[in-house]
C-alpha atoms as a PDB file:
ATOM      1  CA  UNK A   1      -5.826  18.394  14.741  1.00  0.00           C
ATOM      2  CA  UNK A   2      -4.877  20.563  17.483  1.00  0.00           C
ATOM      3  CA  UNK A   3      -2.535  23.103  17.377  1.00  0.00           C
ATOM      4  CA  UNK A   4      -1.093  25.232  19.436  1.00  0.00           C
ATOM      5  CA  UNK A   5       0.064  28.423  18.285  1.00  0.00           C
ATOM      6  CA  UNK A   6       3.887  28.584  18.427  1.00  0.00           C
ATOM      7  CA  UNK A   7       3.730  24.743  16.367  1.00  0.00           C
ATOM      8  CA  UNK A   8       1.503  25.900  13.823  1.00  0.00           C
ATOM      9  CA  UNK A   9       3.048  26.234  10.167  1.00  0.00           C
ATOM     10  CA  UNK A  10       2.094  27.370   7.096  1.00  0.00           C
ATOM     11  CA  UNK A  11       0.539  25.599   4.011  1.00  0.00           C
ATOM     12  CA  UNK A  12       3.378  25.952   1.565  1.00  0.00           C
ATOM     13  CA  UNK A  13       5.917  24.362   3.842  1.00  0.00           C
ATOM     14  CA  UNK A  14       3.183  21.637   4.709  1.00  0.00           C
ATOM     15  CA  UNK A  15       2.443  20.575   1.156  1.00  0.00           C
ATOM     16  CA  UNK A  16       6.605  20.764   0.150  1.00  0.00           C
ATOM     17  CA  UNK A  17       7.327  17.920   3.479  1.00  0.00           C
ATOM     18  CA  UNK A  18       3.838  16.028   2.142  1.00  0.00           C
ATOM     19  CA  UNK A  19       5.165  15.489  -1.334  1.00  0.00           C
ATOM     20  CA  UNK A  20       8.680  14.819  -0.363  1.00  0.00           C
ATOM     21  CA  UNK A  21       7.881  12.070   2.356  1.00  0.00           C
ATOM     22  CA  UNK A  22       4.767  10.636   0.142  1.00  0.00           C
ATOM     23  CA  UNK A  23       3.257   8.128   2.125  1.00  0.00           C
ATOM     24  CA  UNK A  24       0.548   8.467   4.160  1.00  0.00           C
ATOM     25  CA  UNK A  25      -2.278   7.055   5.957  1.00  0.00           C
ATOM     26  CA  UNK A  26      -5.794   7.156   4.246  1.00  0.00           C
ATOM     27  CA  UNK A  27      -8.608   7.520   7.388  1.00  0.00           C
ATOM     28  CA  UNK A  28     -12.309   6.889   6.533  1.00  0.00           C
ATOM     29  CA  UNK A  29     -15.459   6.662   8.268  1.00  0.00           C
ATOM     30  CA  UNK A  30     -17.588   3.345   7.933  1.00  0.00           C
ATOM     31  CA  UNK A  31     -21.193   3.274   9.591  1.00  0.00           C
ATOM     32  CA  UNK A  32     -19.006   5.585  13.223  1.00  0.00           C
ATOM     33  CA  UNK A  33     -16.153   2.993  12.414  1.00  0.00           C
ATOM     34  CA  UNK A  34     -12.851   4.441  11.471  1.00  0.00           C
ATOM     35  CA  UNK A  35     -10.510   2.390   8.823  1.00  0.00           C
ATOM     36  CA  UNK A  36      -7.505   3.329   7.797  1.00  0.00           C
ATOM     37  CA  UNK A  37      -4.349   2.367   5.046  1.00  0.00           C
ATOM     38  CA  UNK A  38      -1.016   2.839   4.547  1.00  0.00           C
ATOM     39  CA  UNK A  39      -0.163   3.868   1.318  1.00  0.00           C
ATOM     40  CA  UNK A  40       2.314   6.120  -0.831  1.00  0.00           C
ATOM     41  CA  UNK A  41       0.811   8.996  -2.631  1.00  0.00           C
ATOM     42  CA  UNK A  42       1.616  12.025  -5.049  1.00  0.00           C
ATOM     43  CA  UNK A  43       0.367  15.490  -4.322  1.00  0.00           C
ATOM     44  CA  UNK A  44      -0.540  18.068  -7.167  1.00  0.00           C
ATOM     45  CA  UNK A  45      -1.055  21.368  -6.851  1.00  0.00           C
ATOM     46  CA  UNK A  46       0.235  23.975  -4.266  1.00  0.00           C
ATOM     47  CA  UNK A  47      -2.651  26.585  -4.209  1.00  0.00           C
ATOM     48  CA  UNK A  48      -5.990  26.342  -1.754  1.00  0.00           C
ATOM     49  CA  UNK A  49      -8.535  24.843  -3.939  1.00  0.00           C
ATOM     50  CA  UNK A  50      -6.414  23.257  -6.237  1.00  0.00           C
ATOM     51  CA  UNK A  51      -4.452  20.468  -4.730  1.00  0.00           C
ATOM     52  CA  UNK A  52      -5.663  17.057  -4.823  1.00  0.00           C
ATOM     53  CA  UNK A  53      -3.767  13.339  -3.872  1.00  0.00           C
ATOM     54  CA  UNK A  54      -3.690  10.311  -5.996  1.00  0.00           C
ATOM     55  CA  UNK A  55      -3.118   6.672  -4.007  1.00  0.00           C
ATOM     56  CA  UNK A  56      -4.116   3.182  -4.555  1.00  0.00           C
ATOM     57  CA  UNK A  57      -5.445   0.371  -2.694  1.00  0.00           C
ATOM     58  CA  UNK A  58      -5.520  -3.232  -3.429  1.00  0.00           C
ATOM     59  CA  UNK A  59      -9.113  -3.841  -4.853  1.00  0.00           C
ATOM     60  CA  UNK A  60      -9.313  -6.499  -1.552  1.00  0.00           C
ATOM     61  CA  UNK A  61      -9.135  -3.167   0.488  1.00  0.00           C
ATOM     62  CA  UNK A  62     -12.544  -2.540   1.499  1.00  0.00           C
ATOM     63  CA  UNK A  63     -11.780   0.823   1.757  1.00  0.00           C
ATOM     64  CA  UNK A  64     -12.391   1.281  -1.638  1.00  0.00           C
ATOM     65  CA  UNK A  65     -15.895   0.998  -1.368  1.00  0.00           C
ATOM     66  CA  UNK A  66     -16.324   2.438   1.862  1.00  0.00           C
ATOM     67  CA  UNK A  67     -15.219   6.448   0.254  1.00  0.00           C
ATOM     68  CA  UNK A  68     -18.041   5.277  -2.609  1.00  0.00           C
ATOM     69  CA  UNK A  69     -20.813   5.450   0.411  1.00  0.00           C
ATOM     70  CA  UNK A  70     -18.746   8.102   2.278  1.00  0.00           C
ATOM     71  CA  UNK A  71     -16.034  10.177   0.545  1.00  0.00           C
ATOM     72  CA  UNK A  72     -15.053  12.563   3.024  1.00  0.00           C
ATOM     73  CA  UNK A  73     -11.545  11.184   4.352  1.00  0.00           C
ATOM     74  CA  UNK A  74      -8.481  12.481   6.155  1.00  0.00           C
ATOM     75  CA  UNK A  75      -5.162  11.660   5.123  1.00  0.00           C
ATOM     76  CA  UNK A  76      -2.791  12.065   7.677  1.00  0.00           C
ATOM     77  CA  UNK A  77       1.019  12.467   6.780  1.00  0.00           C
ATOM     78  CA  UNK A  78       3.882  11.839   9.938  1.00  0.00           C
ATOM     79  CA  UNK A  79       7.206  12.967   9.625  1.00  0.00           C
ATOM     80  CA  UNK A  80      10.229  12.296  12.652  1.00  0.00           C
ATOM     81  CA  UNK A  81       9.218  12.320  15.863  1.00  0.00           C
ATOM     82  CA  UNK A  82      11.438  11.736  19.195  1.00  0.00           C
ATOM     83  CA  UNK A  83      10.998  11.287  22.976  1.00  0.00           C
ATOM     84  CA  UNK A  84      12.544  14.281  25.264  1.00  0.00           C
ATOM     85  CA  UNK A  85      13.534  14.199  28.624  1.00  0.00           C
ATOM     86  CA  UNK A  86      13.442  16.594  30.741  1.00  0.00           C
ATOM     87  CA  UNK A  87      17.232  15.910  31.774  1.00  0.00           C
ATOM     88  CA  UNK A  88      17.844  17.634  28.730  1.00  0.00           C
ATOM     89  CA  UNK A  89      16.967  21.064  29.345  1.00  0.00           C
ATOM     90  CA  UNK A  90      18.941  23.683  31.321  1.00  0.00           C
ATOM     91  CA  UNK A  91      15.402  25.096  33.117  1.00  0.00           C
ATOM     92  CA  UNK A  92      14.556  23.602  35.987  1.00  0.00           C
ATOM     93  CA  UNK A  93      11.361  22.478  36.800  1.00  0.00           C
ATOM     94  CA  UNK A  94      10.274  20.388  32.957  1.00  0.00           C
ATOM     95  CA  UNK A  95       8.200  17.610  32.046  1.00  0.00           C
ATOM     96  CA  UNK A  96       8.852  14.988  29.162  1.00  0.00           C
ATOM     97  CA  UNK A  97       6.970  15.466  25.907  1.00  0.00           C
ATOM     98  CA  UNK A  98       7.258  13.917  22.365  1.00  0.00           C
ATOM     99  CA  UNK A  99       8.056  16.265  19.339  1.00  0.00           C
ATOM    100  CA  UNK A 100       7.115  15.585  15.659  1.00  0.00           C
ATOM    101  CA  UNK A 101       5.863  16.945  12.326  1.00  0.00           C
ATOM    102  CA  UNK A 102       2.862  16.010  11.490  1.00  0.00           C
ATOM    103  CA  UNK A 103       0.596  17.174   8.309  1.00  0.00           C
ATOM    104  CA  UNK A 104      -3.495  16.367   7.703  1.00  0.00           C
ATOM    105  CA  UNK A 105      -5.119  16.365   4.734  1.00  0.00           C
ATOM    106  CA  UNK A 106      -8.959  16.821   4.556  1.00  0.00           C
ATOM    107  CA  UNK A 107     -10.952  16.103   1.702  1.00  0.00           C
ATOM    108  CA  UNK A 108     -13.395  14.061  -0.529  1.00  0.00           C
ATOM    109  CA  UNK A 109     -12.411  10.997  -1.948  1.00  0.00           C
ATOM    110  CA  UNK A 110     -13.123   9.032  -5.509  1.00  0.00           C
ATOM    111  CA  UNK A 111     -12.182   5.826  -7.190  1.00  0.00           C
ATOM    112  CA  UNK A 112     -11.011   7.155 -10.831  1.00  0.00           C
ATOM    113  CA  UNK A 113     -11.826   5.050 -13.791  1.00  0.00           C
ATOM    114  CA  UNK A 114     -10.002   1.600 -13.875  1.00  0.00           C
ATOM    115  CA  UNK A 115      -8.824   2.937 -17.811  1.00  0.00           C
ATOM    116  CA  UNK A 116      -6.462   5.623 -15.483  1.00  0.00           C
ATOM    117  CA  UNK A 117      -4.896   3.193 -13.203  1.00  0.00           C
ATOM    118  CA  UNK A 118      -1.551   2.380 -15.285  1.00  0.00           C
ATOM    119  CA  UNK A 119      -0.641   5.982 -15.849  1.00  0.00           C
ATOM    120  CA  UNK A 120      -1.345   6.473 -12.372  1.00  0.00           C
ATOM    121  CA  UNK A 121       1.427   3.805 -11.311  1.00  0.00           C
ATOM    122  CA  UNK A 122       4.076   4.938 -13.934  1.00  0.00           C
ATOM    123  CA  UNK A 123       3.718   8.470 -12.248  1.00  0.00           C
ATOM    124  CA  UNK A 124       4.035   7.348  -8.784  1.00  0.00           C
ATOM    125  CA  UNK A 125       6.875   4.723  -9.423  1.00  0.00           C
ATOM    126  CA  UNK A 126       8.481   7.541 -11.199  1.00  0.00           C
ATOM    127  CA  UNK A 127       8.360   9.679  -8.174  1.00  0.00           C
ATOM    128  CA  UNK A 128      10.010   6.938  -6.265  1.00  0.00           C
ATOM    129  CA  UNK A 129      12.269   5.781  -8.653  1.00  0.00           C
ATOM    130  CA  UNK A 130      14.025   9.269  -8.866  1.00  0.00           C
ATOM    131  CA  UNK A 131      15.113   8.571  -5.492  1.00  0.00           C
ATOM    132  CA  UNK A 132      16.858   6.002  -6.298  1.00  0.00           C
ATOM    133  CA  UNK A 133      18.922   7.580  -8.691  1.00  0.00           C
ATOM    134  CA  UNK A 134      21.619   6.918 -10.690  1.00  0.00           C
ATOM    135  CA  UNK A 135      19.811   3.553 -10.544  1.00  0.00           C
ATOM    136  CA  UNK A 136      18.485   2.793 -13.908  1.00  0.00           C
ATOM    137  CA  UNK A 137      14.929   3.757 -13.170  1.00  0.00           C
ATOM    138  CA  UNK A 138      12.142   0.807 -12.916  1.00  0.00           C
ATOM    139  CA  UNK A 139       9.338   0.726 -15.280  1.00  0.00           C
ATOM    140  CA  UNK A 140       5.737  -0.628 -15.883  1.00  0.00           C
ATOM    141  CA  UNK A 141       7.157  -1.543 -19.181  1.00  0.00           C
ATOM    142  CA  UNK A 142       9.340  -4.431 -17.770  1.00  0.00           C
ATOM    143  CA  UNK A 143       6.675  -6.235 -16.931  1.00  0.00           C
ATOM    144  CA  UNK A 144       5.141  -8.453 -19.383  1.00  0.00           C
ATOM    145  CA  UNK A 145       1.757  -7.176 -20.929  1.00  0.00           C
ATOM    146  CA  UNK A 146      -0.648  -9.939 -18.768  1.00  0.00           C
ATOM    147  CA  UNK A 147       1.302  -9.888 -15.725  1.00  0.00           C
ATOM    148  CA  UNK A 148       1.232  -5.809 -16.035  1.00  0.00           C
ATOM    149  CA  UNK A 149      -2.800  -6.144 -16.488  1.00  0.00           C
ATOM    150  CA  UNK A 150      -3.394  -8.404 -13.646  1.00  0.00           C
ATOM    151  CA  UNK A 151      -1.405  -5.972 -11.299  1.00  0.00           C
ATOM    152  CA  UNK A 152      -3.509  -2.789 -12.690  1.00  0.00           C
ATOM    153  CA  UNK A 153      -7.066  -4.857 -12.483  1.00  0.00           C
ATOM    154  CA  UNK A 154      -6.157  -5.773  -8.437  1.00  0.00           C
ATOM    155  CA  UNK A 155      -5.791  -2.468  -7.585  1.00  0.00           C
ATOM    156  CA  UNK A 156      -8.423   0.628  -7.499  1.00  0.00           C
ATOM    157  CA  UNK A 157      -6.821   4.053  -7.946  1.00  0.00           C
ATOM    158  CA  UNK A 158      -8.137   7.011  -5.594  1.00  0.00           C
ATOM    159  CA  UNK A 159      -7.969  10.937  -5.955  1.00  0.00           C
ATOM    160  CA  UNK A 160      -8.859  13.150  -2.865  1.00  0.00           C
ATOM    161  CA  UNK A 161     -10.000  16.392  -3.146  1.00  0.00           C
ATOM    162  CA  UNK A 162      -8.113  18.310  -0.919  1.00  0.00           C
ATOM    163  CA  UNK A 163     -10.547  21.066   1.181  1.00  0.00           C
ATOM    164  CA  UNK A 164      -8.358  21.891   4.575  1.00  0.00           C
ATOM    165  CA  UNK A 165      -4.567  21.320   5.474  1.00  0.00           C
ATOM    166  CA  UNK A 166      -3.646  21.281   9.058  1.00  0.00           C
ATOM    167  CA  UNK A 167       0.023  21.017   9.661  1.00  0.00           C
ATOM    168  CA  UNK A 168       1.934  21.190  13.091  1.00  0.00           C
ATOM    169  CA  UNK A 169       6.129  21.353  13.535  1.00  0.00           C
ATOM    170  CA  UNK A 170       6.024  20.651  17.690  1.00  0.00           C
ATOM    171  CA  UNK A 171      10.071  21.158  17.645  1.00  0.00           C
ATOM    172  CA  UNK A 172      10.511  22.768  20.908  1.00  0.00           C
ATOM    173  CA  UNK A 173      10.403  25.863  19.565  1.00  0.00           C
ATOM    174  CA  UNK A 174       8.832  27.621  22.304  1.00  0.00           C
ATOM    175  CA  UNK A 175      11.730  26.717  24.452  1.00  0.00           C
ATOM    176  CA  UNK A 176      14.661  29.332  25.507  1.00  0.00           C
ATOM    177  CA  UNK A 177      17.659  28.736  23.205  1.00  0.00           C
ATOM    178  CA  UNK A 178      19.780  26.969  26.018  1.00  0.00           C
ATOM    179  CA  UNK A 179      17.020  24.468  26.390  1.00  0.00           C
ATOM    180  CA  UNK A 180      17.043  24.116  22.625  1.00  0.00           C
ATOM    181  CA  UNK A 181      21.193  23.695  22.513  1.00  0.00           C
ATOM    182  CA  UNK A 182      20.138  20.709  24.992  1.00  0.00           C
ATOM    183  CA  UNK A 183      18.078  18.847  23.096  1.00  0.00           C
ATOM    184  CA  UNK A 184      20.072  18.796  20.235  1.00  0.00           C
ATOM    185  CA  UNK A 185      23.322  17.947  21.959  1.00  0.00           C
ATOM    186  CA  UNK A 186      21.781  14.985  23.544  1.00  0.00           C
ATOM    187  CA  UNK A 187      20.181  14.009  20.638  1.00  0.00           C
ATOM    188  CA  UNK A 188      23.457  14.020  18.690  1.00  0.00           C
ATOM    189  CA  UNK A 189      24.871  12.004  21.601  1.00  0.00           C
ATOM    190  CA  UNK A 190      21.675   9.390  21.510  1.00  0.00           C
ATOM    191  CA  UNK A 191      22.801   8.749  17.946  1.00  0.00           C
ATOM    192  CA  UNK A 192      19.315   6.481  16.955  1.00  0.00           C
ATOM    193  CA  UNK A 193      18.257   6.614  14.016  1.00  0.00           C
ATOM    194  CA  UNK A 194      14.837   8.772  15.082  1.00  0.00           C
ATOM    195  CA  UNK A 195      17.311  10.860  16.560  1.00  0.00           C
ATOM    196  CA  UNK A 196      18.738  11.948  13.292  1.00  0.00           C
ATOM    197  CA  UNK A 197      15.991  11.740  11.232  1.00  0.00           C
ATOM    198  CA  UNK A 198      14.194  14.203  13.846  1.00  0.00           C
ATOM    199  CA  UNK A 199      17.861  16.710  13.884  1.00  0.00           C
ATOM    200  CA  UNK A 200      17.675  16.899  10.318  1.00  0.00           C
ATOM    201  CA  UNK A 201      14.020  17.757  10.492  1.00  0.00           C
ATOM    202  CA  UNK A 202      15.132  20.496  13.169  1.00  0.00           C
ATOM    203  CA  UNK A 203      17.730  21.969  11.245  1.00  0.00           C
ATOM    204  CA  UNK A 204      15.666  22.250   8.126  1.00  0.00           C
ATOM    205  CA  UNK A 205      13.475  24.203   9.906  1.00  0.00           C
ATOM    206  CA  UNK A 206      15.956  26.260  11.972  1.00  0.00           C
ATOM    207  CA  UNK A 207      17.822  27.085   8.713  1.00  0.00           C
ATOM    208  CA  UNK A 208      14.398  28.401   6.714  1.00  0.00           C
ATOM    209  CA  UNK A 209      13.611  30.517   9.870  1.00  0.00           C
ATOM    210  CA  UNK A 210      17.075  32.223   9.595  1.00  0.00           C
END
């Protein structure tokens, strides 16, 4: 990824917006040919050498046995994002650009043993289940035991070795703070839903920089 200087960010805030937001999509290389997924994931760890990613594909996917020939995959991990016009600013003299959050994950990928696949999907459903809350959370264990198997033998689980983190906040931060106020004030007034998603993004960030 390329990253300019004043968008860079650092690893720890990367990995916190990666596990919070949780899906992803899974980029390998087939024979030159990209292929790429969609899917939710769980990050563990939080220290350089340590953190890994555990997804799933359906066993259809023939991404699964495109990492067996050639692990080394990049997950790549978009948060909001938002057009801005140049109306917006107070300086004269702008051009449009899009900001977003965006966070890659490089690493080496392999299928884990089909024995691991159920506790695999009671952690991740867990994850997403707490989101959910005070709903009564949802549970492997409501299934009945053959439909529950046939589920766990159509999918292949996946852990990624995590080797490099790239991570880039493109917020407008490098504007003046009157060009800033602009954005924002429009963006309130826009009212979409990227709109606010993106603010709330903005003001996360603006509130850990002090």
């Amino acid at each position: 990824m390329y990253i300019p200087p004043a968008f860079k960010t650092d690893d720890a805030t990367a990995l916190a917006f990666a596990a919070k937001r949780g899906f992803g999509t899974l980029v390998a290389v087939d024979g030159g040919r990209p292929v790429a997924s969609h899917l939710p994931f769980l990050l563990h760890g939080d220290e350089p050498g340590a953190i890994s990613i555990a997804l799933h594909v359906a066993r259809a996917n023939p991404i699964a046995e495109i990492i067996g020939r050639a692990p080394d995959v990049l997950l790549t991990v978009l948060g909001p994002d938002t057009y801005i016009s140049p109306d917006w600013y107070v300086s004269a003299d702008q051009v449009s650009t899009w900001n977003y959050v965006s966070v890659h994950f490089t690493g080496t990928a392999r299928t884990i043993a089909q024995a691991d696949n159920l506790a695999h999907v009671d952690r991740l459903s867990a994850r997403f289940e707490a989101d959910l809350l005070p709903k009564t959370p949802w549970t492997s264990a409501k299934m009945t035991p053959a439909r529950r198997e046939a589920m766990l033998q159509a999918i292949v689980g996946i852990e990624i070795t995590v080797t490099k983190i790239e991570a880039q906040w493109k917020l407008g931060q490098h504007k003046q703070a009157a060009d800033q106020d602009g954005v924002v004030a429009n963006l309130e007034k826009l009212g979409t839903p990227a709109a606010t998603a993106y603010l709330e993004q903005w003001r996360a960030w603006r509130a850990a920089k002090g």
